[in-house]
PDB file of N, CA and C in Angstrom:
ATOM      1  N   UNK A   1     121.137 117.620 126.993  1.00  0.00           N
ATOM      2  CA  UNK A   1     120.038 117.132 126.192  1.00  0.00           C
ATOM      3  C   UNK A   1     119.244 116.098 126.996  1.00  0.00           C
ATOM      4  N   UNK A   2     118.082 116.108 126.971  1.00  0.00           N
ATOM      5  CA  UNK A   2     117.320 115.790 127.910  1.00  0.00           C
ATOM      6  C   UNK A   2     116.832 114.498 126.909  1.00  0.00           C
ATOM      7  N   UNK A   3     116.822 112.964 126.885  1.00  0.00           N
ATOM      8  CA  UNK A   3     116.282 111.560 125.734  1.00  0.00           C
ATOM      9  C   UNK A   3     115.060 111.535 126.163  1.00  0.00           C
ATOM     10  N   UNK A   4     114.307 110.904 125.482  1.00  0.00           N
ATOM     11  CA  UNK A   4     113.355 110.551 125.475  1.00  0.00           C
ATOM     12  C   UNK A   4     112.672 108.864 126.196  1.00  0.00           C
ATOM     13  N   UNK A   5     112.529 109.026 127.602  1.00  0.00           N
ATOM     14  CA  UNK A   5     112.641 107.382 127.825  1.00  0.00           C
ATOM     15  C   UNK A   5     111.472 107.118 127.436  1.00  0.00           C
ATOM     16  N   UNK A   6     111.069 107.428 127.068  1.00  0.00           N
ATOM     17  CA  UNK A   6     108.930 106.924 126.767  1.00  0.00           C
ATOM     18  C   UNK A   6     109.340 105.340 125.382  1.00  0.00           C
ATOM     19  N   UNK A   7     109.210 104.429 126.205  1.00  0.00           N
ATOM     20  CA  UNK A   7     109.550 103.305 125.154  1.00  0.00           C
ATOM     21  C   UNK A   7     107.529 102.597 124.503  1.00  0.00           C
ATOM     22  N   UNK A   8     107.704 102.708 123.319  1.00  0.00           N
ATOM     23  CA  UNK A   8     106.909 102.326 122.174  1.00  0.00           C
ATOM     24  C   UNK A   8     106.203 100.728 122.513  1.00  0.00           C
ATOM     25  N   UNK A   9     106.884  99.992 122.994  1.00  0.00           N
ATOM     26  CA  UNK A   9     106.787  98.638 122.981  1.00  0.00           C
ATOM     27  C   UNK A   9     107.163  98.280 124.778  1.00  0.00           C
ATOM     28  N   UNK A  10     106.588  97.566 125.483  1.00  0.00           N
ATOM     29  CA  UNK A  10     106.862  96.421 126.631  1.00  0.00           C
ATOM     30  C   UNK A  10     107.120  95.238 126.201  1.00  0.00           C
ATOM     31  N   UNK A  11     108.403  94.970 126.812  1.00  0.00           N
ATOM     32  CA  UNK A  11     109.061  93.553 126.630  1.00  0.00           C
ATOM     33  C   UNK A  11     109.014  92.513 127.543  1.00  0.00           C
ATOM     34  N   UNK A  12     108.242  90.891 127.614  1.00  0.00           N
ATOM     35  CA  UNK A  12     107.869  90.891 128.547  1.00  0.00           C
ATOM     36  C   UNK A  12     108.606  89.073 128.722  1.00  0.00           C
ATOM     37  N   UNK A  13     108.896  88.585 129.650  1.00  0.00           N
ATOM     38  CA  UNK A  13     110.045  87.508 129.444  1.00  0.00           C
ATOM     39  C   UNK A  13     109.065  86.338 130.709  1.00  0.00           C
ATOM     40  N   UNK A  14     109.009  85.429 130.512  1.00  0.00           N
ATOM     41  CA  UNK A  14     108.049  84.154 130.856  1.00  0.00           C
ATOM     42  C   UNK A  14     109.204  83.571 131.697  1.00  0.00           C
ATOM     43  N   UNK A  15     108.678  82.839 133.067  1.00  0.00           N
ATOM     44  CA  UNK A  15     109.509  81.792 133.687  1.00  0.00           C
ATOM     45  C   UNK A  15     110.170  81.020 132.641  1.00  0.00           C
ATOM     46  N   UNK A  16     109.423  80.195 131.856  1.00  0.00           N
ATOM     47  CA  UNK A  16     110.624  79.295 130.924  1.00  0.00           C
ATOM     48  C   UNK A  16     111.108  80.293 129.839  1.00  0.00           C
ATOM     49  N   UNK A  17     111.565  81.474 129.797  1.00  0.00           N
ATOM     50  CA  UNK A  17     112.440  81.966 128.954  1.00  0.00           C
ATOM     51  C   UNK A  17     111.597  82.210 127.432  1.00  0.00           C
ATOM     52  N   UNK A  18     110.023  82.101 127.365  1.00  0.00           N
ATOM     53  CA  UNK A  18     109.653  82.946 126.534  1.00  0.00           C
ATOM     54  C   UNK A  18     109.254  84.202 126.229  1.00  0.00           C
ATOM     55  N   UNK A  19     109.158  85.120 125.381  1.00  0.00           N
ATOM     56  CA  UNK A  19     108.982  86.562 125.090  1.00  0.00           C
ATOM     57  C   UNK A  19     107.804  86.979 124.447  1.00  0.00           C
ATOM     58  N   UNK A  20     107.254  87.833 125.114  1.00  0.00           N
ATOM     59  CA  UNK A  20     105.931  88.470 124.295  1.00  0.00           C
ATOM     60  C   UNK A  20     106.504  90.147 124.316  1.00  0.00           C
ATOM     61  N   UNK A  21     105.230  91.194 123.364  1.00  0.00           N
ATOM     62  CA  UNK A  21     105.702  92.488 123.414  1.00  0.00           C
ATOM     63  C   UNK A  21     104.379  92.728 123.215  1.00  0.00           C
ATOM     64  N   UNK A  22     103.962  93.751 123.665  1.00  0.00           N
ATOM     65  CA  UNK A  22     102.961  94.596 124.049  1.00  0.00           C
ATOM     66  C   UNK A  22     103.330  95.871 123.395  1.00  0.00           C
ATOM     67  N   UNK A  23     102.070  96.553 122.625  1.00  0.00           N
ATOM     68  CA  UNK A  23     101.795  97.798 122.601  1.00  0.00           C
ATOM     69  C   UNK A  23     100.544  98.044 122.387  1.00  0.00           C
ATOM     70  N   UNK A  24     100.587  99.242 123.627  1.00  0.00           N
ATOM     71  CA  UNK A  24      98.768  99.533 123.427  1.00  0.00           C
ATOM     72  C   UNK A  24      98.422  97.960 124.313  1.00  0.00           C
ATOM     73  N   UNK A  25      96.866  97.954 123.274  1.00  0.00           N
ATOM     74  CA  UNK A  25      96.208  97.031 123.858  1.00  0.00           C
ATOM     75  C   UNK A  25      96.454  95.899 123.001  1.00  0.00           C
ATOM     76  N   UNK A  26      97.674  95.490 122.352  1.00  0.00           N
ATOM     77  CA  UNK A  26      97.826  94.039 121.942  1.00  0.00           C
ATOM     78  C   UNK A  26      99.064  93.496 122.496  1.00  0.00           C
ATOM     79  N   UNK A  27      99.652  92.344 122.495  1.00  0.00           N
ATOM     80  CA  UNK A  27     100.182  91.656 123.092  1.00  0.00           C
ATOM     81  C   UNK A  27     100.422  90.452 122.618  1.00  0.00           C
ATOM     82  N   UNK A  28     101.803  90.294 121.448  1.00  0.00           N
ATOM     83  CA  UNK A  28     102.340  88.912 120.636  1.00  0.00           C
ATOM     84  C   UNK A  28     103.161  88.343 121.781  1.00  0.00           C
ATOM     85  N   UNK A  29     102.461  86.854 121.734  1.00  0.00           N
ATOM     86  CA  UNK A  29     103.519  85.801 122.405  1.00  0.00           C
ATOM     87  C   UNK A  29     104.005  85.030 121.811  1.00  0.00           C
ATOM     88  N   UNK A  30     105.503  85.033 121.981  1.00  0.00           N
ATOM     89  CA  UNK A  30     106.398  83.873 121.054  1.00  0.00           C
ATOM     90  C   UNK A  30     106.192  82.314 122.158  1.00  0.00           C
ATOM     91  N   UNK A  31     105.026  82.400 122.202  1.00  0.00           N
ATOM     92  CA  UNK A  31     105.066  80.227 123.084  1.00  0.00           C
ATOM     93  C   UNK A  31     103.860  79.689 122.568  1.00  0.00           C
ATOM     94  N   UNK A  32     103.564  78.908 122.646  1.00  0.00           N
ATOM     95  CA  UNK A  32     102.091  77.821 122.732  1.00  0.00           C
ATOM     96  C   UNK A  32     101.878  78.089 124.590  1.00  0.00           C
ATOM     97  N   UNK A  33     100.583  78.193 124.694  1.00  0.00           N
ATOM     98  CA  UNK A  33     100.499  77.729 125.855  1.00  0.00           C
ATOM     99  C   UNK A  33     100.645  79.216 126.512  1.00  0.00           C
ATOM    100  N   UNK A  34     101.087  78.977 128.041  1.00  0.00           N
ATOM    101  CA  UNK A  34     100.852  80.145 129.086  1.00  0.00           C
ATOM    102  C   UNK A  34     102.454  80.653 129.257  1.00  0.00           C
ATOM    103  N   UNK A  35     103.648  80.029 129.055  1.00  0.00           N
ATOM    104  CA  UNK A  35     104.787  80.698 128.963  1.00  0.00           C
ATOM    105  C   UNK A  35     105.269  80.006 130.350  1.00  0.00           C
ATOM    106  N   UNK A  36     104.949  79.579 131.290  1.00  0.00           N
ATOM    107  CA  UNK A  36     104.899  78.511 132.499  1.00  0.00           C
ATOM    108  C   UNK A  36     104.197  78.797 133.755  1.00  0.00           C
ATOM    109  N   UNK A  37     103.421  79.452 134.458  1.00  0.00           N
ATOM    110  CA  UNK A  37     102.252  79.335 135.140  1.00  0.00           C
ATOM    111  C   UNK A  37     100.795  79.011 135.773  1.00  0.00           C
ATOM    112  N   UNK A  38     100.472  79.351 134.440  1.00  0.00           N
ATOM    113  CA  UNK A  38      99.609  78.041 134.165  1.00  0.00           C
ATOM    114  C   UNK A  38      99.133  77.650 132.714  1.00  0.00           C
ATOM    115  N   UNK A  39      97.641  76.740 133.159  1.00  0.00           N
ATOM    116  CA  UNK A  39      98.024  75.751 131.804  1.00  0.00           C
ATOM    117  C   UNK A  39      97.504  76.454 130.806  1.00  0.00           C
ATOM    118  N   UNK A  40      98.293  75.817 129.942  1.00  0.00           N
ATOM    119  CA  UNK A  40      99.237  75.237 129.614  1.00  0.00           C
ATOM    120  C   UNK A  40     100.400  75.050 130.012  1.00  0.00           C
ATOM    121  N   UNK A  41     101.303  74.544 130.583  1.00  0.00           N
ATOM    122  CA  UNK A  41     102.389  74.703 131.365  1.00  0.00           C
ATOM    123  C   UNK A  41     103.740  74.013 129.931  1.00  0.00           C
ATOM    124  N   UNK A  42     104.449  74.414 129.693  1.00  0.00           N
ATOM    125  CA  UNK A  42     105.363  74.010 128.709  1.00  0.00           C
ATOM    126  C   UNK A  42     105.734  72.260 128.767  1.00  0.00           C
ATOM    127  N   UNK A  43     105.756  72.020 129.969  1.00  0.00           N
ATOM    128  CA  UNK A  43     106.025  70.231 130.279  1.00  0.00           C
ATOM    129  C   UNK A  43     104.528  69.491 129.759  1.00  0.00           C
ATOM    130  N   UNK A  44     103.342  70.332 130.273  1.00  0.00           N
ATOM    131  CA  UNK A  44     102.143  69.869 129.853  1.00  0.00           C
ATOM    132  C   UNK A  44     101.654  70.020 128.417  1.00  0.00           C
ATOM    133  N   UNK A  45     102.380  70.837 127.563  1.00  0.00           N
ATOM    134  CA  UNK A  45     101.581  70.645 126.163  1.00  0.00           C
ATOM    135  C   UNK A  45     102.661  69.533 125.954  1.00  0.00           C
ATOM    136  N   UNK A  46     103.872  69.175 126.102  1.00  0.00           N
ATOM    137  CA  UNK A  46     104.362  67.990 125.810  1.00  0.00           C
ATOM    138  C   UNK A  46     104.021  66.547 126.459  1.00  0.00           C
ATOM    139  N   UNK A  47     103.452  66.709 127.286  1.00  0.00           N
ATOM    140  CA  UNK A  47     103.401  65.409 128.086  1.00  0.00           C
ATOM    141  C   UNK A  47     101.920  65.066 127.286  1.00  0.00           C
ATOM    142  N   UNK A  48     100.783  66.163 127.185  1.00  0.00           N
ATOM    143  CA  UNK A  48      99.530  66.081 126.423  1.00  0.00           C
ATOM    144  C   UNK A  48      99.203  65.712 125.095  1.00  0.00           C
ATOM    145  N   UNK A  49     100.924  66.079 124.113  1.00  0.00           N
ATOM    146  CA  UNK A  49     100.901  66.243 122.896  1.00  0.00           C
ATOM    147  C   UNK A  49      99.849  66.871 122.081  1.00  0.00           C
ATOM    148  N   UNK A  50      99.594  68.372 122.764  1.00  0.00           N
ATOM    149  CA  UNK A  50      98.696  69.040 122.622  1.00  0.00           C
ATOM    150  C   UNK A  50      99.263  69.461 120.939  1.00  0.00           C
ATOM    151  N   UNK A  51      98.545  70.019 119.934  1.00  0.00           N
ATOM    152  CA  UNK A  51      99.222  71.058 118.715  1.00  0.00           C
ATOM    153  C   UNK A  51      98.347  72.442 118.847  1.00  0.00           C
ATOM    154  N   UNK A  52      99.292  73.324 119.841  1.00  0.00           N
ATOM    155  CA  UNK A  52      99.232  74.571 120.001  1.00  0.00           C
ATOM    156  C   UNK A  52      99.685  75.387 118.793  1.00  0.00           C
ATOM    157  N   UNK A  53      99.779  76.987 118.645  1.00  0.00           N
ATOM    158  CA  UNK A  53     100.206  77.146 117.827  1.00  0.00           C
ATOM    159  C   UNK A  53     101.528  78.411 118.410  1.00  0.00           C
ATOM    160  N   UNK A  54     102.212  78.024 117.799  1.00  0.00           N
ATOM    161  CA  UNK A  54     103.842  78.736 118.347  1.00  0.00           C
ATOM    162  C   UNK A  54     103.870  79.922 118.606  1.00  0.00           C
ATOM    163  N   UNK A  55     102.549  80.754 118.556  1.00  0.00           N
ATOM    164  CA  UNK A  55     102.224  82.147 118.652  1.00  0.00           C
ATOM    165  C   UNK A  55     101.298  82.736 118.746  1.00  0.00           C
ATOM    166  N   UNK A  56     100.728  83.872 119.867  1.00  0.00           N
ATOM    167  CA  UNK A  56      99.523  84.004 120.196  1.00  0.00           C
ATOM    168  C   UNK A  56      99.241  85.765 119.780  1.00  0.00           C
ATOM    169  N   UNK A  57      98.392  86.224 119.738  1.00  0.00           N
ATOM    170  CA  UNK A  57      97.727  87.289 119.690  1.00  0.00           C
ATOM    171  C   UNK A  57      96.559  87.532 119.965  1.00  0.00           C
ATOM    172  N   UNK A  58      96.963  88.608 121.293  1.00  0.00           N
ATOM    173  CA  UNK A  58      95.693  89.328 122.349  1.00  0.00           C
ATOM    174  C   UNK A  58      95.570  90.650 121.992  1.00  0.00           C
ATOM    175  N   UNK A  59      94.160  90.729 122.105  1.00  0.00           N
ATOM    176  CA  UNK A  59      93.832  92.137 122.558  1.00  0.00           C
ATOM    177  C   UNK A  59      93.385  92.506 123.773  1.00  0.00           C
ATOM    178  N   UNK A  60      93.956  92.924 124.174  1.00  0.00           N
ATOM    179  CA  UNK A  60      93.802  93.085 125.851  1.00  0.00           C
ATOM    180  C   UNK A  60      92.589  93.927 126.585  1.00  0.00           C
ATOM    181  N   UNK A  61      92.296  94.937 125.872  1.00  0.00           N
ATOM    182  CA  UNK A  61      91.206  95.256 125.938  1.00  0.00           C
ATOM    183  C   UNK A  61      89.920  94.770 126.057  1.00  0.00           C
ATOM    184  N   UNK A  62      90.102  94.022 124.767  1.00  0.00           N
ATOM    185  CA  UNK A  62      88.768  93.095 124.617  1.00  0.00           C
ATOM    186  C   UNK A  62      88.629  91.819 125.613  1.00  0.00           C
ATOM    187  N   UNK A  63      90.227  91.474 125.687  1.00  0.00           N
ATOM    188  CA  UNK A  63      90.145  90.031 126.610  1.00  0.00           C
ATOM    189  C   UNK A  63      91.319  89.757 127.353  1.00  0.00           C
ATOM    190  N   UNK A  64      91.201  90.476 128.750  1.00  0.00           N
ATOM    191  CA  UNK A  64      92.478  90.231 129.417  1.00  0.00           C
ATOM    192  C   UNK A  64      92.768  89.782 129.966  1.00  0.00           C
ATOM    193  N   UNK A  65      91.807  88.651 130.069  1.00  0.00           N
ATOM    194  CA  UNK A  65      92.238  87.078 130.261  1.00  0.00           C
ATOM    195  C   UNK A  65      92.918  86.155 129.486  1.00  0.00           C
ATOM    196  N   UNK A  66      93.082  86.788 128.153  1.00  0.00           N
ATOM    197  CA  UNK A  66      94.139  85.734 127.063  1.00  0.00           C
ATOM    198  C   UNK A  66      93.461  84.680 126.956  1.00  0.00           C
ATOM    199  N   UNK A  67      92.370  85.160 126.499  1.00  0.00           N
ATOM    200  CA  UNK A  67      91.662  83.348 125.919  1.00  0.00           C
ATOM    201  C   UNK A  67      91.309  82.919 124.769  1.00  0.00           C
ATOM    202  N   UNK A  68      91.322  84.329 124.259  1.00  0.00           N
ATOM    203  CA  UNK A  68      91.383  84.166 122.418  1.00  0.00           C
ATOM    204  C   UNK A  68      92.446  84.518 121.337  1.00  0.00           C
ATOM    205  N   UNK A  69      93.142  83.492 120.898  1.00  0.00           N
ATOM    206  CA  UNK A  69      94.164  84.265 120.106  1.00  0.00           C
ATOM    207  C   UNK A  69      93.812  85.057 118.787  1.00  0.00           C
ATOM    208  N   UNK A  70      94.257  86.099 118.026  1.00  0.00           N
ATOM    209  CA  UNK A  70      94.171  86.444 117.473  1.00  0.00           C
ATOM    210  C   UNK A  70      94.586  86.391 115.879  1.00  0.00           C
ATOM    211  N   UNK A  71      95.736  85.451 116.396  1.00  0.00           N
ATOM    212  CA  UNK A  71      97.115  85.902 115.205  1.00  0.00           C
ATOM    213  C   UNK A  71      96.336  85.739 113.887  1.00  0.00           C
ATOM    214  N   UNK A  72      95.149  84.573 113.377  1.00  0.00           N
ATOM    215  CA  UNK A  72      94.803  84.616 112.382  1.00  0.00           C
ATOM    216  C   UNK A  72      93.523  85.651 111.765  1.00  0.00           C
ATOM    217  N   UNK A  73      93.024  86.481 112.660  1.00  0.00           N
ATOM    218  CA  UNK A  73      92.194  87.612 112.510  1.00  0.00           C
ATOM    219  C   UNK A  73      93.230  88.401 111.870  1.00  0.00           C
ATOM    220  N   UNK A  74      94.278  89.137 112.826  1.00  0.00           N
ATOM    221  CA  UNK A  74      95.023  90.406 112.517  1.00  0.00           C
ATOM    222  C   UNK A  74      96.753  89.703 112.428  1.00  0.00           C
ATOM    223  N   UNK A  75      96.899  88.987 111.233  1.00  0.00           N
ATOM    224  CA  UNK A  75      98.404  88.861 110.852  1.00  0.00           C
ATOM    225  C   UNK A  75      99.202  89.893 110.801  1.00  0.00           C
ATOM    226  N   UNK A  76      98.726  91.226 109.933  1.00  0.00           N
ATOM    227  CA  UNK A  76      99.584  92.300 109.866  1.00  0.00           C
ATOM    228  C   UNK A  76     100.153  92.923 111.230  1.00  0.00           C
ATOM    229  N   UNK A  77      99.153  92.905 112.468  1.00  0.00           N
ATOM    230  CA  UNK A  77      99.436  93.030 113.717  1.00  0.00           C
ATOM    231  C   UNK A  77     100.699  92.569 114.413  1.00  0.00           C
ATOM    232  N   UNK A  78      99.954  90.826 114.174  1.00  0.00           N
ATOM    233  CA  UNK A  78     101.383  89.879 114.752  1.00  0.00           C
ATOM    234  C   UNK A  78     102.310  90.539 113.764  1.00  0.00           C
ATOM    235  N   UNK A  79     102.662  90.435 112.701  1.00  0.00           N
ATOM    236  CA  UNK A  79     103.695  90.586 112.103  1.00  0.00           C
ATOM    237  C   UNK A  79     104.571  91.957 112.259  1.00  0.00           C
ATOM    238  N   UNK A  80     103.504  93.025 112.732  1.00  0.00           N
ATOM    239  CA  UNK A  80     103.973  93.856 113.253  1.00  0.00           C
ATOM    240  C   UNK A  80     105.031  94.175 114.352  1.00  0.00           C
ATOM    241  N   UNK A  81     104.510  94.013 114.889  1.00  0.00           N
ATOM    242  CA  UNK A  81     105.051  93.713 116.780  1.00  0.00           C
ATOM    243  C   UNK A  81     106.536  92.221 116.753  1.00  0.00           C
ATOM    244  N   UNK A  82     106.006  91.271 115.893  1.00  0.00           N
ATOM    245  CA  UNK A  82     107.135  90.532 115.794  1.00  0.00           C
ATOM    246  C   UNK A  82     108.386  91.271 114.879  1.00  0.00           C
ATOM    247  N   UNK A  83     108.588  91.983 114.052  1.00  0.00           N
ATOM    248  CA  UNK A  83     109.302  93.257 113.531  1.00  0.00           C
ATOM    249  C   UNK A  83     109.683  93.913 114.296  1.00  0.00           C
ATOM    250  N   UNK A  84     108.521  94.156 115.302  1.00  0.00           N
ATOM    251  CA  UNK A  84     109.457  95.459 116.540  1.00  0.00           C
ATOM    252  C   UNK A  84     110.558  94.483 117.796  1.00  0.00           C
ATOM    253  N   UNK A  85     109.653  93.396 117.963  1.00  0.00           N
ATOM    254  CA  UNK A  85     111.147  92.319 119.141  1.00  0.00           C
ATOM    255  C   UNK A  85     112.229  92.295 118.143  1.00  0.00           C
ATOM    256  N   UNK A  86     112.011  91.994 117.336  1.00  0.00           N
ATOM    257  CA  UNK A  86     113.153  91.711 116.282  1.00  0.00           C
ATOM    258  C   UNK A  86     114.252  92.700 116.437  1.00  0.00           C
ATOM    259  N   UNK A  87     113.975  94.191 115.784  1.00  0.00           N
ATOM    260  CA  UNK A  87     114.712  95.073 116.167  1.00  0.00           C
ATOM    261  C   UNK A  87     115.242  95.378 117.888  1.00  0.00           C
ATOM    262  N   UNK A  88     114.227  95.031 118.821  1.00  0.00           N
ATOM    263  CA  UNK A  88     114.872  95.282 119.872  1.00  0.00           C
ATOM    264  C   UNK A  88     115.998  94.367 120.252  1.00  0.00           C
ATOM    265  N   UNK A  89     115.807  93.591 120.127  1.00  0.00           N
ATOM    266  CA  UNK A  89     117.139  92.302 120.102  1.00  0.00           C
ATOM    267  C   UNK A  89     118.181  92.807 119.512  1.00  0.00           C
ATOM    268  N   UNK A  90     117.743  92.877 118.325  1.00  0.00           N
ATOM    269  CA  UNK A  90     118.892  92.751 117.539  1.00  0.00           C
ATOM    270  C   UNK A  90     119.825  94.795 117.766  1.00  0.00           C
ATOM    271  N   UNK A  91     118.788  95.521 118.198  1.00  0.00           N
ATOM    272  CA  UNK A  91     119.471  96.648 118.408  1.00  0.00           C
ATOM    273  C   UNK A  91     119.930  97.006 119.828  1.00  0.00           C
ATOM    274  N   UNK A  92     119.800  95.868 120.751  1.00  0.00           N
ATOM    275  CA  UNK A  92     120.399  95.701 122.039  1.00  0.00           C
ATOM    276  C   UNK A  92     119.583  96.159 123.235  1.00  0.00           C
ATOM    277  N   UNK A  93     118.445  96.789 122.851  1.00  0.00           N
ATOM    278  CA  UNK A  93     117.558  98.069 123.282  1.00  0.00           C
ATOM    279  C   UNK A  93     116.345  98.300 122.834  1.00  0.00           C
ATOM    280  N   UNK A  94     115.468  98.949 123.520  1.00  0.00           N
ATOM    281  CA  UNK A  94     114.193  99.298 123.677  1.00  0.00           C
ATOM    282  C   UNK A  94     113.913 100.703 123.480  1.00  0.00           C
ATOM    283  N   UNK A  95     114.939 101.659 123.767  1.00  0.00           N
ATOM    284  CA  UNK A  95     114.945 103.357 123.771  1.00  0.00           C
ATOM    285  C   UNK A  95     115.973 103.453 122.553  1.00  0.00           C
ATOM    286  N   UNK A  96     115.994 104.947 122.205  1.00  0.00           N
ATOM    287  CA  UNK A  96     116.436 105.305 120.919  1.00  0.00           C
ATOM    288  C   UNK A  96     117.880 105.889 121.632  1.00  0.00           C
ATOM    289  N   UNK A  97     118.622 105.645 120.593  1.00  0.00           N
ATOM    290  CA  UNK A  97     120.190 105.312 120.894  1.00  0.00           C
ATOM    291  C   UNK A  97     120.645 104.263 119.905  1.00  0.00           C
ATOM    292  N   UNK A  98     122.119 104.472 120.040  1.00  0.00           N
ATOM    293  CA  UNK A  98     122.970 103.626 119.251  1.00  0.00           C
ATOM    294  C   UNK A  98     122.527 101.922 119.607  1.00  0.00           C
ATOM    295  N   UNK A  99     122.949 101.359 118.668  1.00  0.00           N
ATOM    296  CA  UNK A  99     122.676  99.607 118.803  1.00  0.00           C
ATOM    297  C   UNK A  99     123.800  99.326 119.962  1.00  0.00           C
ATOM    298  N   UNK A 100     123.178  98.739 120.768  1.00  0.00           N
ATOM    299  CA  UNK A 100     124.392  97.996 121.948  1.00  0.00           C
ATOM    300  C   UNK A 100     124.475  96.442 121.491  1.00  0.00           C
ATOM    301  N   UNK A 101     125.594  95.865 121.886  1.00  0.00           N
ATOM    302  CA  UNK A 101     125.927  94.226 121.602  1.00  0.00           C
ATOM    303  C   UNK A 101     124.879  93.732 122.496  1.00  0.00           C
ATOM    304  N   UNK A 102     124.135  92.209 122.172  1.00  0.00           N
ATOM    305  CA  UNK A 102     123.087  91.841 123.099  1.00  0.00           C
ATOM    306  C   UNK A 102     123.737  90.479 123.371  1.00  0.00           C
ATOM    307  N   UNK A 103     124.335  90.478 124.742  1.00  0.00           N
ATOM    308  CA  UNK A 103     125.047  89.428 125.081  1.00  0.00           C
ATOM    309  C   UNK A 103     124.010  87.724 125.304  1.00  0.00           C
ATOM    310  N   UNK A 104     124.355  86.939 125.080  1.00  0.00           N
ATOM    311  CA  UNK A 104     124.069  85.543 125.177  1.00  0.00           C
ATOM    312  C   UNK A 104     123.210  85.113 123.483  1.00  0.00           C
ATOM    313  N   UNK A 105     123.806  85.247 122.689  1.00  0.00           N
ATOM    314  CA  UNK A 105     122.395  85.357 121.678  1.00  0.00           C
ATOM    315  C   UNK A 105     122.876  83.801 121.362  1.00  0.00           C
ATOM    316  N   UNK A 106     124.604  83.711 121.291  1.00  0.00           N
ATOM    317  CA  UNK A 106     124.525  82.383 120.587  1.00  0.00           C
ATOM    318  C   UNK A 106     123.961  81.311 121.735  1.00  0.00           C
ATOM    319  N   UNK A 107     123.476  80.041 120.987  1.00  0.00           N
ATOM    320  CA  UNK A 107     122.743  78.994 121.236  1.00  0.00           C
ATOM    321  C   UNK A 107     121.579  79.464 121.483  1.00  0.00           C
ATOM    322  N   UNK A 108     120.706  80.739 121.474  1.00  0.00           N
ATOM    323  CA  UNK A 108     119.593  80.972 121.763  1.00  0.00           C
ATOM    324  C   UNK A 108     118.242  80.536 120.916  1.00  0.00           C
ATOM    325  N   UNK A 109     118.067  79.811 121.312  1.00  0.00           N
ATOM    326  CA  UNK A 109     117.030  78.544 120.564  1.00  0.00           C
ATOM    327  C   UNK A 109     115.833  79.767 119.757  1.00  0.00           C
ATOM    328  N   UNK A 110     115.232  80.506 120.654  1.00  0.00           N
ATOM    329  CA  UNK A 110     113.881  81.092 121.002  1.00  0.00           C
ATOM    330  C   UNK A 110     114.157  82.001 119.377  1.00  0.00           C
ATOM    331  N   UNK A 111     115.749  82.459 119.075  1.00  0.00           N
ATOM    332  CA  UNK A 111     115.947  83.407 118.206  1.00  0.00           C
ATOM    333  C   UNK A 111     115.423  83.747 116.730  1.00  0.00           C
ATOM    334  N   UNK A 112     115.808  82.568 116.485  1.00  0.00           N
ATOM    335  CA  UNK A 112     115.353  82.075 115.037  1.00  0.00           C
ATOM    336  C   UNK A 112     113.469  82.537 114.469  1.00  0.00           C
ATOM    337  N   UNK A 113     113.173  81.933 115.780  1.00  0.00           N
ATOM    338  CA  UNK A 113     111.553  82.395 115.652  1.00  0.00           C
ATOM    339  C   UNK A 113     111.106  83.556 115.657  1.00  0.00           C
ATOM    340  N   UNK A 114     111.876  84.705 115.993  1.00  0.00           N
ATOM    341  CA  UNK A 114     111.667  86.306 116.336  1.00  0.00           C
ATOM    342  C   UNK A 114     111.892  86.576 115.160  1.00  0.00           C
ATOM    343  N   UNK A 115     112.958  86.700 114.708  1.00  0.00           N
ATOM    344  CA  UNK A 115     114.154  87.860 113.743  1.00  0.00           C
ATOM    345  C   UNK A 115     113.818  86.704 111.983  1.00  0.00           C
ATOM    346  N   UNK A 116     113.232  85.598 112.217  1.00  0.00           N
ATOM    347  CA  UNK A 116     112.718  85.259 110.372  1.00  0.00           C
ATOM    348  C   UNK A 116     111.701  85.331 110.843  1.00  0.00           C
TER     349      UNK A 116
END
């Protein structure tokens, strides 16, 4: 039997350990800021006491430079795509198959914000 690797969603993981997911031409980020490259740099919205907002939404198409968030245009979107990390976490995986264990979850700060 020949699976299907064609995965639905890109999972995409930031120098400081944040997560965005992509499908198509949108793209939810679980950070404030740039994820650590540039600025926003995670030390710099704290050192700035900037009030970012904990989550971004692009359309990549329109702007693939990431300079406009979206999340409050298209909520159902974000909320979308944050539903699909959710399941990938929590089902160990990205391709269709049984749920695998997803090692390191405890103390994982970032978690809480995905999966409620």
């Amino acid at each position: 039997m020949v699976m299907d690797t064609f995965r639905k969603y890109t999972v995409h993981h930031s120098i400081n350990g944040s997560f965005a997911i992509r499908q198509g031409d949108w793209k939810l980020c679980f950070c404030p800021g740039s994820g650590g490259w540039s600025y926003p740099r995670p030390r710099t919205i704290k050192e700035e006491q900037l009030d970012l907002p904990p989550m971004q939404l692009f359309n990549l198409k329109e702007d693939i430079g990431e300079t406009k968030n979206l999340i409050e245009d298209y909520p159902e979107k974000a909320l979308e795509l944050k539903k699909a990390l959710a399941k990938i976490i929590l089902d160990g995986r990205s391709t269709a198959g049984a749920a695998q264990e997803n090692d390191g979850m405890e103390g994982w700060k970032q978690i809480e914000s995905i999966i409620n």
